[in-house]
C-alpha atoms as a PDB file:
ATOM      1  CA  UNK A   1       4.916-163.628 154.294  1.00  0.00           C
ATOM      2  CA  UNK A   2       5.323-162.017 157.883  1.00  0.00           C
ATOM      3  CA  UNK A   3       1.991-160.317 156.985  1.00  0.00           C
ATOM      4  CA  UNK A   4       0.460-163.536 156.358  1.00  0.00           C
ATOM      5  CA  UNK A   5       1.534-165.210 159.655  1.00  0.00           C
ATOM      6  CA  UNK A   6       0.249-162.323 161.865  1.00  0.00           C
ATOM      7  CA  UNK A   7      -3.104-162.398 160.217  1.00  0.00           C
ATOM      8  CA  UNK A   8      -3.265-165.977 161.107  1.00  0.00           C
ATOM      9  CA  UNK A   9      -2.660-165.574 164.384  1.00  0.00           C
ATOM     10  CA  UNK A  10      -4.820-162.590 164.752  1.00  0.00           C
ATOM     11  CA  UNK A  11      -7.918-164.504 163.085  1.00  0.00           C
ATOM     12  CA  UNK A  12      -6.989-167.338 165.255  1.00  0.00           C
ATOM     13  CA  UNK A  13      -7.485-164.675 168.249  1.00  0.00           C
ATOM     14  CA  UNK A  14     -10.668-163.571 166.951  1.00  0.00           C
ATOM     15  CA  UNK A  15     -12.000-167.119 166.630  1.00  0.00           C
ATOM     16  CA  UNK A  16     -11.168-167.609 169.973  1.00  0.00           C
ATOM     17  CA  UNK A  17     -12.309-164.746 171.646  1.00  0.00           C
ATOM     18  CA  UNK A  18     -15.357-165.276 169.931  1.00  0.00           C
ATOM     19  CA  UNK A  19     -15.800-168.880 171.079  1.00  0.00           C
ATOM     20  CA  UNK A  20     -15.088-167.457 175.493  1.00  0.00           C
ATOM     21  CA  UNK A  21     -17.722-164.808 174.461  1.00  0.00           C
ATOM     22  CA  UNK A  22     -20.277-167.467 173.358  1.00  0.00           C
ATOM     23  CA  UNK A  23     -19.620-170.276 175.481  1.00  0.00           C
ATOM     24  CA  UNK A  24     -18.427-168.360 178.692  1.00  0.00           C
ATOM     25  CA  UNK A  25     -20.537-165.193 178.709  1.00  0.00           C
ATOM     26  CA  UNK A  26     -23.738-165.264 175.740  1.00  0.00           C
ATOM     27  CA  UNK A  27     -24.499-168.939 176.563  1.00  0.00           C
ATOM     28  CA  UNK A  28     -27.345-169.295 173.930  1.00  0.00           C
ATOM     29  CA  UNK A  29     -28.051-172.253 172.055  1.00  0.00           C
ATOM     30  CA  UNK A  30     -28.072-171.088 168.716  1.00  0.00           C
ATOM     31  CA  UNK A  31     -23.934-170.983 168.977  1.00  0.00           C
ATOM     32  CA  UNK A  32     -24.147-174.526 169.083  1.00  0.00           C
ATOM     33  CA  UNK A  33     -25.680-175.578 166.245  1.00  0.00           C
ATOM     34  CA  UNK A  34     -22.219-177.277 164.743  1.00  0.00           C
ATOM     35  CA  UNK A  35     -22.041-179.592 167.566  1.00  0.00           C
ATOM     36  CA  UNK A  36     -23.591-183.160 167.780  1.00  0.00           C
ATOM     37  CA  UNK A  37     -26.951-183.786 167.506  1.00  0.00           C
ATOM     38  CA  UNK A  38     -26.842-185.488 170.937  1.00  0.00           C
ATOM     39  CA  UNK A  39     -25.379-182.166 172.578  1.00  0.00           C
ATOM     40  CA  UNK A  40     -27.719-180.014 171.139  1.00  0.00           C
ATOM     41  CA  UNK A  41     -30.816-181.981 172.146  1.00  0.00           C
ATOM     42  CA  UNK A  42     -29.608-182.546 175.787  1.00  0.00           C
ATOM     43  CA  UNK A  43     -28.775-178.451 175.741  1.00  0.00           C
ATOM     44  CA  UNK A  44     -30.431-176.575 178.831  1.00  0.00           C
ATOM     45  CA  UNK A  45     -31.278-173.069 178.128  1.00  0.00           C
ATOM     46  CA  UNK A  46     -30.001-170.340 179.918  1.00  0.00           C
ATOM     47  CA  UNK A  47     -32.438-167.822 181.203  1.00  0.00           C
ATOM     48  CA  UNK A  48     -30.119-166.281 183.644  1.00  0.00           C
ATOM     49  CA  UNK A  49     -27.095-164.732 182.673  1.00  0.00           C
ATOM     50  CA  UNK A  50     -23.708-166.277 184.611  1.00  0.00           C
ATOM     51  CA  UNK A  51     -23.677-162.799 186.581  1.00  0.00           C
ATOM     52  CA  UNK A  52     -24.936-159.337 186.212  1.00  0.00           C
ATOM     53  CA  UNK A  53     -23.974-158.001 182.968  1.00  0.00           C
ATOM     54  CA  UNK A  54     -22.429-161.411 181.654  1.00  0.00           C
ATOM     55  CA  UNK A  55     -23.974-161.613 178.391  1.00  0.00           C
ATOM     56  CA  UNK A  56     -23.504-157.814 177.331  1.00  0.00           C
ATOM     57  CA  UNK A  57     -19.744-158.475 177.752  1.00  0.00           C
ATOM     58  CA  UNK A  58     -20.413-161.512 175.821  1.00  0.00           C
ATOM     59  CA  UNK A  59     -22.099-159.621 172.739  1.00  0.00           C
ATOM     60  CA  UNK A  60     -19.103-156.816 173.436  1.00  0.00           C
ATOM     61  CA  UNK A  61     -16.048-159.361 172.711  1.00  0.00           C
ATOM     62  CA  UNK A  62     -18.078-160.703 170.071  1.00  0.00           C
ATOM     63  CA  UNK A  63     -18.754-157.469 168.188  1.00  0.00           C
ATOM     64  CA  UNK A  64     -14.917-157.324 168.745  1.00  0.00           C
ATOM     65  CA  UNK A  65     -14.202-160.281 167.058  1.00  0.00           C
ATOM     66  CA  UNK A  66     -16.096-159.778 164.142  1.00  0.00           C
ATOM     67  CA  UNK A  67     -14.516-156.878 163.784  1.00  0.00           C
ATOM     68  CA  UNK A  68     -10.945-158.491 163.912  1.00  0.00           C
ATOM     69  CA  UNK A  69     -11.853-160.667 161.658  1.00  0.00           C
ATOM     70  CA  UNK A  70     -13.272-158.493 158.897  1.00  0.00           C
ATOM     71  CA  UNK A  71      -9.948-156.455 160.431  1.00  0.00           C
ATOM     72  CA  UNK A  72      -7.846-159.609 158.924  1.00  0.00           C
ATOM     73  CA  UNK A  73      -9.468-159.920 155.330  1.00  0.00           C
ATOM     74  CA  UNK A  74      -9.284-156.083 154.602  1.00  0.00           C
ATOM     75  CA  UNK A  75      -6.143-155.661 155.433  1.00  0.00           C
ATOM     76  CA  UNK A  76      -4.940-158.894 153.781  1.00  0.00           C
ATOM     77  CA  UNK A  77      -6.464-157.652 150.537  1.00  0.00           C
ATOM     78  CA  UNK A  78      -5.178-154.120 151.060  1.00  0.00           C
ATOM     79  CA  UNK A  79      -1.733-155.023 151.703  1.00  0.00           C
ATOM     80  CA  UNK A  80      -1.458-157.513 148.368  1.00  0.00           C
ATOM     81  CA  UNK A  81      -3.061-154.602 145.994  1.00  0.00           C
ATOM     82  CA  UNK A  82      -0.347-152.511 147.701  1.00  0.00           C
ATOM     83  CA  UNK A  83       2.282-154.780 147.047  1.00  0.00           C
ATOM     84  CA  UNK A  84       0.950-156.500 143.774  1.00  0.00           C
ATOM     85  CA  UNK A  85       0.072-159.816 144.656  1.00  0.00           C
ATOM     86  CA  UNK A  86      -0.096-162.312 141.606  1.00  0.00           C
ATOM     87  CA  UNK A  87      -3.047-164.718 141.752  1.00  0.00           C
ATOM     88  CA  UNK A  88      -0.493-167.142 143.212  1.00  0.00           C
ATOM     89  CA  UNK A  89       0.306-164.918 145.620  1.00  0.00           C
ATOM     90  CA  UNK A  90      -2.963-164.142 147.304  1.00  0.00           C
ATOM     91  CA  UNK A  91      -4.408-167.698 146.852  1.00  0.00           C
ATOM     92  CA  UNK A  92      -1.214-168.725 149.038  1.00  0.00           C
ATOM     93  CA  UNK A  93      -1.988-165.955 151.870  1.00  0.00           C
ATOM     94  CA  UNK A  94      -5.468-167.186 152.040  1.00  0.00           C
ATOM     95  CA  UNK A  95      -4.896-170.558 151.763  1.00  0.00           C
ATOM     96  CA  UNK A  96      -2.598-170.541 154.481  1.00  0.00           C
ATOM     97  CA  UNK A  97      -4.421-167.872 157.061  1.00  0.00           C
ATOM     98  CA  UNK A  98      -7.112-170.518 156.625  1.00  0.00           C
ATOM     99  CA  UNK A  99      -5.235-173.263 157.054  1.00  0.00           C
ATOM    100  CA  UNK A 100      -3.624-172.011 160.113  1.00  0.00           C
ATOM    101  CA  UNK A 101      -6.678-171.087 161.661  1.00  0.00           C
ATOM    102  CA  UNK A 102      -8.358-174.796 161.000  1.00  0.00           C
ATOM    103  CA  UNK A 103      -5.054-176.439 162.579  1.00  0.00           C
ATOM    104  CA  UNK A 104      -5.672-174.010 165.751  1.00  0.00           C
ATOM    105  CA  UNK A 105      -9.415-175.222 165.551  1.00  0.00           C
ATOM    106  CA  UNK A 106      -8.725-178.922 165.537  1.00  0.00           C
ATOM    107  CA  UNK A 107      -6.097-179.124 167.721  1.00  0.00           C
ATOM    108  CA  UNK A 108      -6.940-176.107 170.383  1.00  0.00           C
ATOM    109  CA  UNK A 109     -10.655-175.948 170.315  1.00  0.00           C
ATOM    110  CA  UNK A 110     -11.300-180.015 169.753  1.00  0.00           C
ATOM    111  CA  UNK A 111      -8.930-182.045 171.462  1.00  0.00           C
ATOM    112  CA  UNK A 112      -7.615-179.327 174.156  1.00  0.00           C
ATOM    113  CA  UNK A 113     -10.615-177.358 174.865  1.00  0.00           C
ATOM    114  CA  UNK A 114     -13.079-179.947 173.848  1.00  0.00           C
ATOM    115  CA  UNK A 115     -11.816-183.248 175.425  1.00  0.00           C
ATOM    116  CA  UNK A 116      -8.761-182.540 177.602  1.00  0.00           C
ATOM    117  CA  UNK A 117      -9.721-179.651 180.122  1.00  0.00           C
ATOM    118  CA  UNK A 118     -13.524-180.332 179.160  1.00  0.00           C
ATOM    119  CA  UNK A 119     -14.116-176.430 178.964  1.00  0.00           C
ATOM    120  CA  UNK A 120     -17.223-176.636 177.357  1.00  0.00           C
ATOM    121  CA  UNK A 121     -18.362-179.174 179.722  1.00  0.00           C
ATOM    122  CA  UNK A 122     -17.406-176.710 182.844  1.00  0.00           C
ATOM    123  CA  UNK A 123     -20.067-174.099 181.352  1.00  0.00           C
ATOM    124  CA  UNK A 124     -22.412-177.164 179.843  1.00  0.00           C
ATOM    125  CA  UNK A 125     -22.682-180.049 182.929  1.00  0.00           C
ATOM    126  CA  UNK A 126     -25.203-181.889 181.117  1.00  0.00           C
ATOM    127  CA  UNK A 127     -23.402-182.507 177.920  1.00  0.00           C
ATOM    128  CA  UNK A 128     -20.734-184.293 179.527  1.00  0.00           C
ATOM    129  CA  UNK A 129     -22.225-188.208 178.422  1.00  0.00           C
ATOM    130  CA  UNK A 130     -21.922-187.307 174.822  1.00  0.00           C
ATOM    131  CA  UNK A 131     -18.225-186.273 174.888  1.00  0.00           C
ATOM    132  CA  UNK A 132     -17.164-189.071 177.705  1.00  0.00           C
ATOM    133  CA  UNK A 133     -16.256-192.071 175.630  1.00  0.00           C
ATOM    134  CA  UNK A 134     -14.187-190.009 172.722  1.00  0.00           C
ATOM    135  CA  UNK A 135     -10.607-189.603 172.179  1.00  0.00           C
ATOM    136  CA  UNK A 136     -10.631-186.156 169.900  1.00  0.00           C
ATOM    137  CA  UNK A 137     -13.953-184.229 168.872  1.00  0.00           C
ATOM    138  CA  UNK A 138     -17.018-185.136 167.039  1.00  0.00           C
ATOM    139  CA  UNK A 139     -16.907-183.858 163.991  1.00  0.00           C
ATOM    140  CA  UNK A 140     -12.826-184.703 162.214  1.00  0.00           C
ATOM    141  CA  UNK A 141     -14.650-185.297 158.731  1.00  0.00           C
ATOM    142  CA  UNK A 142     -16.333-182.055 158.798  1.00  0.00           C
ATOM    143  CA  UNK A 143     -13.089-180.305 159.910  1.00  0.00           C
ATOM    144  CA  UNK A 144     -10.861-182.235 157.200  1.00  0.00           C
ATOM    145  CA  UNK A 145     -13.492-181.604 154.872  1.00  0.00           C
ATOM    146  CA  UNK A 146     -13.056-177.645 155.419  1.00  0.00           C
ATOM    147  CA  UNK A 147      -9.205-178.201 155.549  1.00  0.00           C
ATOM    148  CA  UNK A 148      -8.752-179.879 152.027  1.00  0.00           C
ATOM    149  CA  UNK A 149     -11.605-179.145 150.076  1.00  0.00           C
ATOM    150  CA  UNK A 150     -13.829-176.096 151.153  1.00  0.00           C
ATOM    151  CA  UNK A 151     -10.724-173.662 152.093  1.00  0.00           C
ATOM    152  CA  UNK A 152      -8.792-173.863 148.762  1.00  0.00           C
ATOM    153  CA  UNK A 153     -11.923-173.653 146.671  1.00  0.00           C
ATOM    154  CA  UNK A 154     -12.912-170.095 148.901  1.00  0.00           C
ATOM    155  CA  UNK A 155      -9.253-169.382 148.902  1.00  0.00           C
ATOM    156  CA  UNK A 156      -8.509-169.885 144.994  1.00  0.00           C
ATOM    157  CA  UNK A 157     -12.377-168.269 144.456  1.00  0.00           C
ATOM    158  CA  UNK A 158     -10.909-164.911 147.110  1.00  0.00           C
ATOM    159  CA  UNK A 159      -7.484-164.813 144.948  1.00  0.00           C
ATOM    160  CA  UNK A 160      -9.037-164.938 141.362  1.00  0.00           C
ATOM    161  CA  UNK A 161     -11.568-161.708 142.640  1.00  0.00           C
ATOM    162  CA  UNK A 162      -8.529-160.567 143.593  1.00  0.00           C
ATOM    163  CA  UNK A 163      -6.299-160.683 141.028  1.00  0.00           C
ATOM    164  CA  UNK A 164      -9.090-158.955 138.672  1.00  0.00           C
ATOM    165  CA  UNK A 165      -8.227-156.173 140.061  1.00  0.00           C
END
């Protein structure tokens, strides 16, 4: 169960280390493409990096946190073979490193990040008027969606490959 809580938090890390290399350093458009419709329309492109060698950082941290998280499922599958997780068992490790992680999302990337200190506005001026009138982030349906429906399926589908072997 300690096992379980780490990789959370470490996938939580990635996800957010992936999200400062996008927003802060890569700055492309194509990162966007889960937020509103009205954001992404209104999106300037950035031709010029934020400062000299800005966006191969960016692609750096990002290889990084891919890495972390593929670091996160491997050894999360590794470590139940080794200590002979039931079906039960794994399904409740993924379910809840997912879980955790979508919690973190909601509450750290949409309501803190998103509308309280307005860091994606600092990096994105002109996306300001589309996040100016709301009290949490645009998309809670999608994000409860994920949360009850489209994490357990992947979890219980992750757990029953699992458990075959």
């Amino acid at each position: 169960m300690l096992i379980t809580i780490f990789l959370a938090i470490v996938f939580c890390a990635a996800i957010s280390l992936m999200l400062l290399s996008a927003v802060a350093f890569i700055q492309d458009k194509k990162f966007f493409s889960s937020a509103p419709k009205e954001a992404q329309n209104i999106l300037k492109p950035r031709n010029t990096a934020l400062f000299y060698g800005a966006r191969v950082i960016g692609w750096v941290l990002m290889g990084f946190s891919i890495a972390m998280i593929i670091g996160v499922g491997v050894i999360s599958i590794w470590d139940g073979f080794r200590c002979s997780l039931t079906f039960r068992q794994f399904f409740l490790r993924f379910v809840l490193i997912f879980t955790i992680y979508k919690i973190y999302d909601m509450v750290c990337f949409d309501y803190f990040l998103l509308m309280k200190y307005k860091f994606f506005q600092y990096y994105f001026p002109e996306i300001e008027s589309v996040y100016s009138n709301r009290k949490y982030g645009f998309n809670i349906r999608s994000q409860l969606l994920k949360l009850l429906v489209i994490f357990p399926a992947a979890s219980a589908l992750a757990a029953w490959i699992c458990a075959l072997f």
